[in-house]
N, C-alpha and C. Protein backbone atom coordinates (compact mmCIF):
# COMPACT_ATOMS: atom_id res chain seq x y z
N UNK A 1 105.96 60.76 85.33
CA UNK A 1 105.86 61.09 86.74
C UNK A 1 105.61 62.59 86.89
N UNK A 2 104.36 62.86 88.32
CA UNK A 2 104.35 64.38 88.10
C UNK A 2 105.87 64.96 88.86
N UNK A 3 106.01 66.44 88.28
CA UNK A 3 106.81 66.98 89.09
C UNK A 3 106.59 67.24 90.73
N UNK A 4 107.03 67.52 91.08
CA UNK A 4 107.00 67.82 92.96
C UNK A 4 106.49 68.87 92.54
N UNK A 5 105.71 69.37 94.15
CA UNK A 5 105.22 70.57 94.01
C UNK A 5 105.08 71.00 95.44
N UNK A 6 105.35 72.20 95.42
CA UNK A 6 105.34 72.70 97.30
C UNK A 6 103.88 72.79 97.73
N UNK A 7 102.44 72.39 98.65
CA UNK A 7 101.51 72.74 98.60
C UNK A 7 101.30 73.48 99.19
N UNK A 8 101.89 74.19 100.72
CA UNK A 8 101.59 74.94 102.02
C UNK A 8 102.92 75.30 102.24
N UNK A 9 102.69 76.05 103.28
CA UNK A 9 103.69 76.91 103.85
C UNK A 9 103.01 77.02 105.51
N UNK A 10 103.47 76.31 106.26
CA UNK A 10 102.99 76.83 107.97
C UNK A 10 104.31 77.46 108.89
N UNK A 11 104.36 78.96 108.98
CA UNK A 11 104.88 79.41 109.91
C UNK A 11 105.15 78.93 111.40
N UNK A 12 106.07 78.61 112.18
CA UNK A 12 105.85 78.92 113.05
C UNK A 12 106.60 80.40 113.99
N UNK A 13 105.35 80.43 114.99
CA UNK A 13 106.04 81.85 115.84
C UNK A 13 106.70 81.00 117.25
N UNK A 14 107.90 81.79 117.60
CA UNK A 14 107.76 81.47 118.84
C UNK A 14 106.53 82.66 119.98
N UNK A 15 106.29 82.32 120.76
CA UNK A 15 105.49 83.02 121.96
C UNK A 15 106.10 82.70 123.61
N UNK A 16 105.90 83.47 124.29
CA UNK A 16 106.29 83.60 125.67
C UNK A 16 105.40 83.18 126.76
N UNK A 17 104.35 83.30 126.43
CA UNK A 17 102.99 83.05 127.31
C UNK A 17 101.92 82.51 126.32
N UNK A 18 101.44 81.26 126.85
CA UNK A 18 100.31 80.53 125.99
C UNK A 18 98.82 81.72 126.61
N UNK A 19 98.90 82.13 127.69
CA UNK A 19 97.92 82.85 127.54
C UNK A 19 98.12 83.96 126.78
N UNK A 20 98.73 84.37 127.16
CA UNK A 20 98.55 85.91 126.04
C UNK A 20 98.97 85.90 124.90
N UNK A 21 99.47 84.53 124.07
CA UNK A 21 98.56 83.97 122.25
C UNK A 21 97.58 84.24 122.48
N UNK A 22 96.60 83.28 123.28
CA UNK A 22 95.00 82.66 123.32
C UNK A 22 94.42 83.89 123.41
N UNK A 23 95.19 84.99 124.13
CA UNK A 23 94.56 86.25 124.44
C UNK A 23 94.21 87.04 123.14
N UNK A 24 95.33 87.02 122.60
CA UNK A 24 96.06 87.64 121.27
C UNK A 24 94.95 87.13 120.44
N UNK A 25 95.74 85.63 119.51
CA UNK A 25 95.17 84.98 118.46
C UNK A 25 93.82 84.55 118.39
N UNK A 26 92.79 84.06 119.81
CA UNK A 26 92.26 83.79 119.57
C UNK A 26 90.86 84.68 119.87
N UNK A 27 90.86 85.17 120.99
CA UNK A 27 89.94 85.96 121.86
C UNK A 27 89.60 87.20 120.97
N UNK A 28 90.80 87.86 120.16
CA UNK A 28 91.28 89.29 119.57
C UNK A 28 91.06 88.98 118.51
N UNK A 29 92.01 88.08 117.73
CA UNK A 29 92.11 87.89 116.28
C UNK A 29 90.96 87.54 115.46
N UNK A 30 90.36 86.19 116.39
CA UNK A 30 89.30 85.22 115.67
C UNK A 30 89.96 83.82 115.37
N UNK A 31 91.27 83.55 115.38
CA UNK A 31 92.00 82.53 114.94
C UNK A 31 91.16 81.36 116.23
N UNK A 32 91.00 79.94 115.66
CA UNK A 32 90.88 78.85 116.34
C UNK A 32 91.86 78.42 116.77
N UNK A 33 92.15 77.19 117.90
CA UNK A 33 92.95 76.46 118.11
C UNK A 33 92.51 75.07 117.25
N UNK A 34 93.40 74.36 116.48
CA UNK A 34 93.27 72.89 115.77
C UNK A 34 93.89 72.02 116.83
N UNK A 35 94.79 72.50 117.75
CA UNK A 35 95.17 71.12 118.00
C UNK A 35 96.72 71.85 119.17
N UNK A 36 96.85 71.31 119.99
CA UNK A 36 97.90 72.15 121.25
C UNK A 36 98.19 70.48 122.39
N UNK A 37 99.98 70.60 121.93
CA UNK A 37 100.69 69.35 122.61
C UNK A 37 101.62 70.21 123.99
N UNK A 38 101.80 69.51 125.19
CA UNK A 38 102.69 69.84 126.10
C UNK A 38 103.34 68.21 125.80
N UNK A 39 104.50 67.94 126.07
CA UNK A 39 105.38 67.25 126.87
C UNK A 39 104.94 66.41 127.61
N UNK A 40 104.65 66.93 128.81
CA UNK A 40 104.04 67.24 130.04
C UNK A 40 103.54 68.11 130.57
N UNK A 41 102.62 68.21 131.62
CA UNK A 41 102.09 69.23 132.41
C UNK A 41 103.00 70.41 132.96
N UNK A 42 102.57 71.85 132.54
CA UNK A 42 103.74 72.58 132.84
C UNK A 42 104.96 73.18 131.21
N UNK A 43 104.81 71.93 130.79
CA UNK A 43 106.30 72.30 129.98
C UNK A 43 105.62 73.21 128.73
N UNK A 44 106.22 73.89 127.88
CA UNK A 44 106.04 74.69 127.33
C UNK A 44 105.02 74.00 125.87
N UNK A 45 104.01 74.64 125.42
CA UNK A 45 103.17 74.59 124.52
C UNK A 45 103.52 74.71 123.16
N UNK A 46 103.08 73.51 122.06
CA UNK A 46 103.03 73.86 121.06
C UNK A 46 101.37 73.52 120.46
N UNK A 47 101.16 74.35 119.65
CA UNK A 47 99.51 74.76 119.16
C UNK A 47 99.46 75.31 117.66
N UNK A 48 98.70 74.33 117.27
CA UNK A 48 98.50 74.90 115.64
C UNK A 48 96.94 75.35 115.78
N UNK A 49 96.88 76.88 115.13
CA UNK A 49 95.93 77.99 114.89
C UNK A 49 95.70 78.00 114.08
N UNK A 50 94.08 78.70 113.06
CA UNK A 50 93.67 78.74 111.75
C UNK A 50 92.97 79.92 111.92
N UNK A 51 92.66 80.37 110.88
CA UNK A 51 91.36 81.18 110.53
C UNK A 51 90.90 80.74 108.82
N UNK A 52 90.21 80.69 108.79
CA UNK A 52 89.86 80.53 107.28
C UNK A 52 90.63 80.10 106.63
N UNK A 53 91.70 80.47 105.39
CA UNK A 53 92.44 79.45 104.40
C UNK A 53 93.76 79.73 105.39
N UNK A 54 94.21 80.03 106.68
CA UNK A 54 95.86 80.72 106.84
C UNK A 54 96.03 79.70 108.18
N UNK A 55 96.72 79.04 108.16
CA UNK A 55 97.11 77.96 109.37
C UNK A 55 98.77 78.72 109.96
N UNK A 56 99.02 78.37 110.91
CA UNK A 56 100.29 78.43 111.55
C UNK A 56 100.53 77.77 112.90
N UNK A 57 101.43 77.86 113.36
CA UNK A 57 102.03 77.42 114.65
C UNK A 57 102.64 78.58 115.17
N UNK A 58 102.16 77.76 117.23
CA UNK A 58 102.40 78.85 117.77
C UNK A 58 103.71 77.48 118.89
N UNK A 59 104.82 78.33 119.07
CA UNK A 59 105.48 77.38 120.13
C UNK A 59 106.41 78.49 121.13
N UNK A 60 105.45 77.65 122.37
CA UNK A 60 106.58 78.29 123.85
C UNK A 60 107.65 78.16 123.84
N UNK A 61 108.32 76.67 123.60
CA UNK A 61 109.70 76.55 123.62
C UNK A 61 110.47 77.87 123.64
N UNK A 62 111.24 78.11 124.27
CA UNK A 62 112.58 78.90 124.37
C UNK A 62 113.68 79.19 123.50
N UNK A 63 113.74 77.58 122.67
CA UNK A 63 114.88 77.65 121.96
C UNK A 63 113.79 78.12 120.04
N UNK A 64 112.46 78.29 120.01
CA UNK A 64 112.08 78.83 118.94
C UNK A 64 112.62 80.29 119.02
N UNK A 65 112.91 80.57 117.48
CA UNK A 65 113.39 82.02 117.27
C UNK A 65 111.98 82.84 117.31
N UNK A 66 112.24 84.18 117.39
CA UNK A 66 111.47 85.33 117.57
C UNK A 66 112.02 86.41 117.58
N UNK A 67 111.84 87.70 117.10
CA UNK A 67 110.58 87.72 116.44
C UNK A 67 110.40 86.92 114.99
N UNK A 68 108.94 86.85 114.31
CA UNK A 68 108.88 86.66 113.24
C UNK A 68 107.94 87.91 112.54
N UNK A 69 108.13 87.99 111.00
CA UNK A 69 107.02 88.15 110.31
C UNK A 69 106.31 87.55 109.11
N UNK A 70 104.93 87.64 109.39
CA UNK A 70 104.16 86.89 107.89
C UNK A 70 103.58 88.34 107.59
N UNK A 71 103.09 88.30 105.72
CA UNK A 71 102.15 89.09 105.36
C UNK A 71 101.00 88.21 104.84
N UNK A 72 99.84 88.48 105.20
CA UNK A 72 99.04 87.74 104.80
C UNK A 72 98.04 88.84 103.86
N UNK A 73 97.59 87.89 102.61
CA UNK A 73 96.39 88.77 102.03
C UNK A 73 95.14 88.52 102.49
N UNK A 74 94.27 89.51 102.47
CA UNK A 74 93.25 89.84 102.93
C UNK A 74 91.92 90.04 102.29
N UNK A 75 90.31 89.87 102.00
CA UNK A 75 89.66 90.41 100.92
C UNK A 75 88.87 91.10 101.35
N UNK A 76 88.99 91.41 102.52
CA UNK A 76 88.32 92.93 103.05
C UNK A 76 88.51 93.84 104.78
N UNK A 77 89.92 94.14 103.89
CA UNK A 77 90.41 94.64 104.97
C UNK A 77 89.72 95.87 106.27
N UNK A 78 88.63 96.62 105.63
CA UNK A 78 87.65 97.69 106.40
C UNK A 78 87.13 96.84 106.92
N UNK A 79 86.78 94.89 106.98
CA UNK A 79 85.90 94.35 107.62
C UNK A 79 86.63 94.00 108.92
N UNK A 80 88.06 93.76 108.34
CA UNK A 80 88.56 93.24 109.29
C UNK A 80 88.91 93.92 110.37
N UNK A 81 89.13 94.82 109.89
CA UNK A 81 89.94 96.00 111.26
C UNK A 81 88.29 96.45 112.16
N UNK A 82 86.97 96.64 111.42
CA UNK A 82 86.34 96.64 111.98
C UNK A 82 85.59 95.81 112.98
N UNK A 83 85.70 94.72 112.38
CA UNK A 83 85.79 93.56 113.79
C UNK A 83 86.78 93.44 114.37
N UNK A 84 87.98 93.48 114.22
CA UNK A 84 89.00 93.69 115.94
C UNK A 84 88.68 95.26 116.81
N UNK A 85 88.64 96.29 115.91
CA UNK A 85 87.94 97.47 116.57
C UNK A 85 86.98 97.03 117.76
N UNK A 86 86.13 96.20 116.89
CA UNK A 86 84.93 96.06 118.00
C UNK A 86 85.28 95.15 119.65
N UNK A 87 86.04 94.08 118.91
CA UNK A 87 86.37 93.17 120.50
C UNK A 87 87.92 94.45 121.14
N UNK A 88 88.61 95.34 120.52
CA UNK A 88 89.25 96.22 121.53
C UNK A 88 89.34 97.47 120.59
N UNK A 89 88.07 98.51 121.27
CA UNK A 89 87.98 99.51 120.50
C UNK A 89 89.29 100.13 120.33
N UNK A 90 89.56 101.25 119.12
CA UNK A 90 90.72 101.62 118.60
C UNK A 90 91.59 101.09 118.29
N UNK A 91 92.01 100.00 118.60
CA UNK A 91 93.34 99.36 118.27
C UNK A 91 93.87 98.91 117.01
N UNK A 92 93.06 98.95 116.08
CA UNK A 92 93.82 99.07 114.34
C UNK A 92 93.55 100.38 113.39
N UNK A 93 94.42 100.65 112.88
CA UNK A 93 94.15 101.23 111.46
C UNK A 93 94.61 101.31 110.49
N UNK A 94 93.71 101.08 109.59
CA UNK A 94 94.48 101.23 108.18
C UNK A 94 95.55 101.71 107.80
N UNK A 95 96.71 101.48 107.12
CA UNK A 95 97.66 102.60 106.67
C UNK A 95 97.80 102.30 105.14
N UNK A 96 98.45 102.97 104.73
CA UNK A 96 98.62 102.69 103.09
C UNK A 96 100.40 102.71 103.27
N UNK A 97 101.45 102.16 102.56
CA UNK A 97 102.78 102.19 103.07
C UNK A 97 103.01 101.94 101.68
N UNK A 98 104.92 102.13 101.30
CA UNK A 98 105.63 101.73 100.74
C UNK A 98 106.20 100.85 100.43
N UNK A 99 106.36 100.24 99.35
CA UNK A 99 106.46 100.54 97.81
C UNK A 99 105.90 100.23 97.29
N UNK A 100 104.15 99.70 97.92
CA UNK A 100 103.09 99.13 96.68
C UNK A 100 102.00 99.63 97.13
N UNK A 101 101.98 100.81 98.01
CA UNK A 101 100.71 101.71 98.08
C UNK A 101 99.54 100.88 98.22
N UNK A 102 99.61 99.90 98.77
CA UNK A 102 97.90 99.12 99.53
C UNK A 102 97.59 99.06 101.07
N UNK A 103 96.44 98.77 100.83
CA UNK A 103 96.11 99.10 102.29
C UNK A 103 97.18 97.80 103.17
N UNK A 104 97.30 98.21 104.45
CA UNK A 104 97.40 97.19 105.55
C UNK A 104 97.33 97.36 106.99
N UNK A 105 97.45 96.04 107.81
CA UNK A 105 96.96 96.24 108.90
C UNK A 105 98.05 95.39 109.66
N UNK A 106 99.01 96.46 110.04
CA UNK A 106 100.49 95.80 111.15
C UNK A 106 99.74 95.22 112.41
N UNK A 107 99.95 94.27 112.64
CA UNK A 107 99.26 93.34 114.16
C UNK A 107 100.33 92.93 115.04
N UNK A 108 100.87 93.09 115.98
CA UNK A 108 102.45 92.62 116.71
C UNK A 108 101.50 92.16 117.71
N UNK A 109 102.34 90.40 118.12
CA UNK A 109 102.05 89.93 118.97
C UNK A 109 102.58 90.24 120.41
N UNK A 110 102.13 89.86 121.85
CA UNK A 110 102.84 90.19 123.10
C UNK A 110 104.28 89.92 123.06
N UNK A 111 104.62 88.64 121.97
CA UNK A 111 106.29 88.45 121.86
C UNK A 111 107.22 88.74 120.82
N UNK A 112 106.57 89.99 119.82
CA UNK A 112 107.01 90.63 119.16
C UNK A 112 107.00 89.78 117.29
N UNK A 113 106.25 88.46 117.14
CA UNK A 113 105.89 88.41 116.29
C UNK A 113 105.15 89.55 115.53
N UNK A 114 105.50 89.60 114.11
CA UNK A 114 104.27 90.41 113.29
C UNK A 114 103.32 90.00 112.55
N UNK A 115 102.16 90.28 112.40
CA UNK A 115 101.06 89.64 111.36
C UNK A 115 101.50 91.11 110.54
N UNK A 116 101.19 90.63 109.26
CA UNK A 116 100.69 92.02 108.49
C UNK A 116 99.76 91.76 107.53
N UNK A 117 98.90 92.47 107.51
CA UNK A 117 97.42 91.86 106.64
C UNK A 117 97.85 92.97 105.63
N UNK A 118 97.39 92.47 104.29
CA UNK A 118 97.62 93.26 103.30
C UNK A 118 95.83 92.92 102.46
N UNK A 119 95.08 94.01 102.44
CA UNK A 119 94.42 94.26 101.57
C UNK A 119 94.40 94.65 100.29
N UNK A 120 93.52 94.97 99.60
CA UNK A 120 93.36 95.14 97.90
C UNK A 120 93.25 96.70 97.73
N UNK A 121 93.77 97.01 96.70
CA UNK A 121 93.23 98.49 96.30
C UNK A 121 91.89 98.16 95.59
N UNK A 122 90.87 99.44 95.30
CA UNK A 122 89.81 99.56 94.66
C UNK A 122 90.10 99.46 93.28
N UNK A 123 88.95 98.71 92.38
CA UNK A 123 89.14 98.83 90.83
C UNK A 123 89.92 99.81 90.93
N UNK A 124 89.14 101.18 91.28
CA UNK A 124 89.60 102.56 90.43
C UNK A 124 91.00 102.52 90.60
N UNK A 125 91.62 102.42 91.66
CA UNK A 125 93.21 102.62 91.85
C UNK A 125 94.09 101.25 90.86
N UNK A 126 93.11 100.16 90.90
CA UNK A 126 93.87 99.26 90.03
C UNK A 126 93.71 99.88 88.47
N UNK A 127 92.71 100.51 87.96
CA UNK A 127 92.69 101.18 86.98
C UNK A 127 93.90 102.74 86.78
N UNK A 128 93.53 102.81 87.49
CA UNK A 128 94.65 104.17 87.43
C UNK A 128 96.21 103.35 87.56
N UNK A 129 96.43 102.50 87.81
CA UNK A 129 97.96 101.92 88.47
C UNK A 129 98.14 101.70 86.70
N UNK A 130 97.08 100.46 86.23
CA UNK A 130 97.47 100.61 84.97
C UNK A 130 97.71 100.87 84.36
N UNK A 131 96.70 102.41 84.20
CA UNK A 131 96.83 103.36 83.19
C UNK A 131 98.55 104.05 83.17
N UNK A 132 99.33 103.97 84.07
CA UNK A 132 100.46 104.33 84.50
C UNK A 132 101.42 103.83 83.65
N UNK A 133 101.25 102.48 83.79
CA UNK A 133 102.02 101.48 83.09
C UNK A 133 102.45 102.17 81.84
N UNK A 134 102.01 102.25 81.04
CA UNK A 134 102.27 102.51 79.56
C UNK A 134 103.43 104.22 79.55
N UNK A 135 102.96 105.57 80.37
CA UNK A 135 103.57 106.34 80.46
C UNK A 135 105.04 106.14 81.46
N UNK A 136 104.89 105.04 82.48
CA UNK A 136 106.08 104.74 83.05
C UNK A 136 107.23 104.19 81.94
N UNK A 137 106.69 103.59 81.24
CA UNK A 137 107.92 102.85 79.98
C UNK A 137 108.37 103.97 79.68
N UNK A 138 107.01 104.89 78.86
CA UNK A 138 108.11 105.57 77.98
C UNK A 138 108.72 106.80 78.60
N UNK A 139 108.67 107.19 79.68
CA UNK A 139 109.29 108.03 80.37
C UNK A 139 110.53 107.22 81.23
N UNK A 140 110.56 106.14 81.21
CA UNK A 140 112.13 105.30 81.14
C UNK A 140 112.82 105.38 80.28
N UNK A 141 112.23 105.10 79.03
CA UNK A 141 112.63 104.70 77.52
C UNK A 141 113.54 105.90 77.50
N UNK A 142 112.80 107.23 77.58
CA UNK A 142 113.14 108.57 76.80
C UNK A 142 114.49 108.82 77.61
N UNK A 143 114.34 108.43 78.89
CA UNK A 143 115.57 108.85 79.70
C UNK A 143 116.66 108.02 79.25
N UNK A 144 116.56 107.01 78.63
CA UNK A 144 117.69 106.01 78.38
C UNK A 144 118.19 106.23 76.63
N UNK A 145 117.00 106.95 75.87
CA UNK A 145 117.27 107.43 74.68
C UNK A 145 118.16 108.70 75.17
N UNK A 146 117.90 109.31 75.93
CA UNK A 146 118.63 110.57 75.84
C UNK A 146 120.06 110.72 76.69
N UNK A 147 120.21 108.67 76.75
CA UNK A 147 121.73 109.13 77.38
C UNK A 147 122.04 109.57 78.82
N UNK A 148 120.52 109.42 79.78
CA UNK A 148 120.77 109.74 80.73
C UNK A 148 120.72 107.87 81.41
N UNK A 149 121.44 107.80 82.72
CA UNK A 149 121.01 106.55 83.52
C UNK A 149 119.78 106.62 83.62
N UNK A 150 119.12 105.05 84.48
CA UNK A 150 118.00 104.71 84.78
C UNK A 150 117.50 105.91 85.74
N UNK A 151 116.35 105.93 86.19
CA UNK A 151 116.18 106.81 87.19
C UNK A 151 115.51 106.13 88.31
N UNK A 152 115.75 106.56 89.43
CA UNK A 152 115.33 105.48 90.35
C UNK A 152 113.61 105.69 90.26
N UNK A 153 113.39 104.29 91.28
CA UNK A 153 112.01 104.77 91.49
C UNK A 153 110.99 105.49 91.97
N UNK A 154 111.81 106.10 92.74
CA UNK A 154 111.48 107.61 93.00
C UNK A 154 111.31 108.45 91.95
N UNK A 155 111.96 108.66 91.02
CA UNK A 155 112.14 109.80 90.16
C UNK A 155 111.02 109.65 89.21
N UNK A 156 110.56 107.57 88.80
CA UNK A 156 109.56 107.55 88.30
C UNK A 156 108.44 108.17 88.73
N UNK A 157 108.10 107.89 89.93
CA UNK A 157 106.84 108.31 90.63
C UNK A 157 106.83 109.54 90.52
N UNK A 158 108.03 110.49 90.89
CA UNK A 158 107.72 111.81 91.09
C UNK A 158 106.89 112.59 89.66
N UNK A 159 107.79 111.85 88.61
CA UNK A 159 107.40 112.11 87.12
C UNK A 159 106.17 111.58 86.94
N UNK A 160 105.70 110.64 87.20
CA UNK A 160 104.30 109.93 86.74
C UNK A 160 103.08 109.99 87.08
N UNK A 161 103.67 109.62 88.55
CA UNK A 161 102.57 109.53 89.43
C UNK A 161 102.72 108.66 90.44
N UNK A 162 101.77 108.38 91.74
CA UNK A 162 102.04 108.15 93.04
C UNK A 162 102.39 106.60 93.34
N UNK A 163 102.61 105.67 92.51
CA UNK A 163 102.49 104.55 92.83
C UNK A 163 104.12 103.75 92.50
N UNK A 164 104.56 103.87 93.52
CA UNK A 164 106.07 103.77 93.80
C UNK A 164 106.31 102.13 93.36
N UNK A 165 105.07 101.14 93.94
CA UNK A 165 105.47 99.77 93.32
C UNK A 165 105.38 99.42 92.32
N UNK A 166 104.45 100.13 91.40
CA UNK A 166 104.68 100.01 89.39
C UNK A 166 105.54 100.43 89.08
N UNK A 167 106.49 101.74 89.50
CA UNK A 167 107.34 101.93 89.07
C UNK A 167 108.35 101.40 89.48
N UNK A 168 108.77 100.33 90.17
CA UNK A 168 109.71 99.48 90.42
C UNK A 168 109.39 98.51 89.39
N UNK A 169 108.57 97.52 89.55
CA UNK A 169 107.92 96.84 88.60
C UNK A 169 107.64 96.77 87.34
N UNK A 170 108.03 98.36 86.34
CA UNK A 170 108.04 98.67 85.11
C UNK A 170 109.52 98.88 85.03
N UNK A 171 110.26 99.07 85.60
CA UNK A 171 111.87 99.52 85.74
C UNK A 171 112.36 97.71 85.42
N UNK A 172 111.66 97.15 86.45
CA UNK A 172 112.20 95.32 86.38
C UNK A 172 112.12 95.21 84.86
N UNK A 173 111.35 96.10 84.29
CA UNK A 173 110.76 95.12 82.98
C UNK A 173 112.08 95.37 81.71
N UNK A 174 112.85 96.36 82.51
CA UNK A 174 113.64 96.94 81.54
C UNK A 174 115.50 96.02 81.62
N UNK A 175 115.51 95.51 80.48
CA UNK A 175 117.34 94.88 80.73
C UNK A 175 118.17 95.40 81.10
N UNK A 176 119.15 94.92 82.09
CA UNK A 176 119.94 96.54 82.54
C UNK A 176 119.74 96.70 83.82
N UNK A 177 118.29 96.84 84.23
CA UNK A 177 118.27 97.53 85.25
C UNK A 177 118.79 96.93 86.75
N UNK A 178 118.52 95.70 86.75
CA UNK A 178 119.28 95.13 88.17
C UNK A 178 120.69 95.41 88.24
N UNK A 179 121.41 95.16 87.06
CA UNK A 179 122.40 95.76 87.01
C UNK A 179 122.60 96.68 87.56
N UNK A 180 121.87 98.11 86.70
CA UNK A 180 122.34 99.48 86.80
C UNK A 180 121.60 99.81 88.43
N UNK A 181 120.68 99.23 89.39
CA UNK A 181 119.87 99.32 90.39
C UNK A 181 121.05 99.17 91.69
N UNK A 182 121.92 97.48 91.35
CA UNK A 182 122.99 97.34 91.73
C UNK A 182 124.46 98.02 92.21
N UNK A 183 124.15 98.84 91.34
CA UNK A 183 125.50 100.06 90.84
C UNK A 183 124.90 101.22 91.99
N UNK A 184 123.72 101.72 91.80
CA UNK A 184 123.23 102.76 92.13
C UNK A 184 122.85 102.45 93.70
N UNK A 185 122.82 101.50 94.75
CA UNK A 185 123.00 101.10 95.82
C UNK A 185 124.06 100.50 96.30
N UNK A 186 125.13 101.02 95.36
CA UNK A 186 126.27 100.56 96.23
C UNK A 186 126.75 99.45 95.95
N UNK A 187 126.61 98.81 95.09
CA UNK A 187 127.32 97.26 94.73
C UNK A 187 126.21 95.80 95.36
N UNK A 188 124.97 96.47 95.98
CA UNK A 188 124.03 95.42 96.92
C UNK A 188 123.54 94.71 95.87
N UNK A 189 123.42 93.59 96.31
CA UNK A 189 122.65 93.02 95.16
C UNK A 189 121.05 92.92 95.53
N UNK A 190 120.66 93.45 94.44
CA UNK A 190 118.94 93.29 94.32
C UNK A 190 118.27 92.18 94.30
């Protein structure tokens, strides 16, 4: 017998106004409507939305929680922001953020849902992230040969170089460290 397997994942948001989704998701975003049930006439809306491979639900109901957030990936994020630019000039831009230094694009709905689109870095930066890799070890290594604690991931970056989520990610690679990560925030668990 095969094992089970999870295939999808559909969010839902709650929303406050079915127009200003339609305003939002569909008019703004590009998202379609698949398919939108009332009750009855009047009573509050539920509506499943798509764009390309990313489906979700949108529901009026009252008793849905809100806010939410999704991150969604993206494969060309300059396209995208440039087509919402165009249907409401200015209204996105790129940022690059913490702790994995890629592009993205924060989207908040009228009811305080969040989209967050996450784009790709360029080869070159995926090349350079790599090249990191190997000097992040041993500038862990040396600190742990010499008897000092882990160093956070900050201290990697500052030492290495700019990419704060490899150096979390090369720190994971090391035994110990959730532990010692644990210790060093206070008893939280990671």
């Amino acid at each position: 017998m095969e094992k089970p397997r999870i295939n999808s994942m559909v969010p839902v948001f709650g929303i406050d106004s079915y127009e200003d989704a339609v305003a939002h998701y569909v008019e703004w975003l590009g998202f379609k409507i698949d398919w939108e049930w009332r009750q009855a006439p009047g009573q509050p809306v539920v509506m499943a939305i798509s764009r390309d491979e990313v489906a979700f639900m949108l529901n009026e109901h009252p008793d849905t929680p809100r806010p939410c957030q999704v991150h969604l990936k993206v494969t060309d994020i300059e396209g995208l922001a440039a087509e919402w630019n165009i249907r409401r000039p200015g209204s996105v831009k790129i940022r690059i953020g913490e702790p994995y230094e890629f592009p993205d694009l924060p989207i908040s709905d009228p009811s305080g849902n969040q989209l967050i689109f996450e784009g790709e870095n360029s080869d070159e930066e995926k090349e350079a992230r790599k090249a990191n890799v190997p000097k992040m070890r041993a500038y862990i290594q040396n600190q742990l040969d010499t008897g000092k604690p882990f160093p956070t991931p900050e201290e990697v970056r500052a030492a290495i170089g700019p990419d704060l989520g490899t150096a979390i990610e090369v720190l994971n690679e090391f035994p110990g460290y959730g532990e010692a990560y644990d210790a060093l925030r206070g008893g939280e668990k990671s």
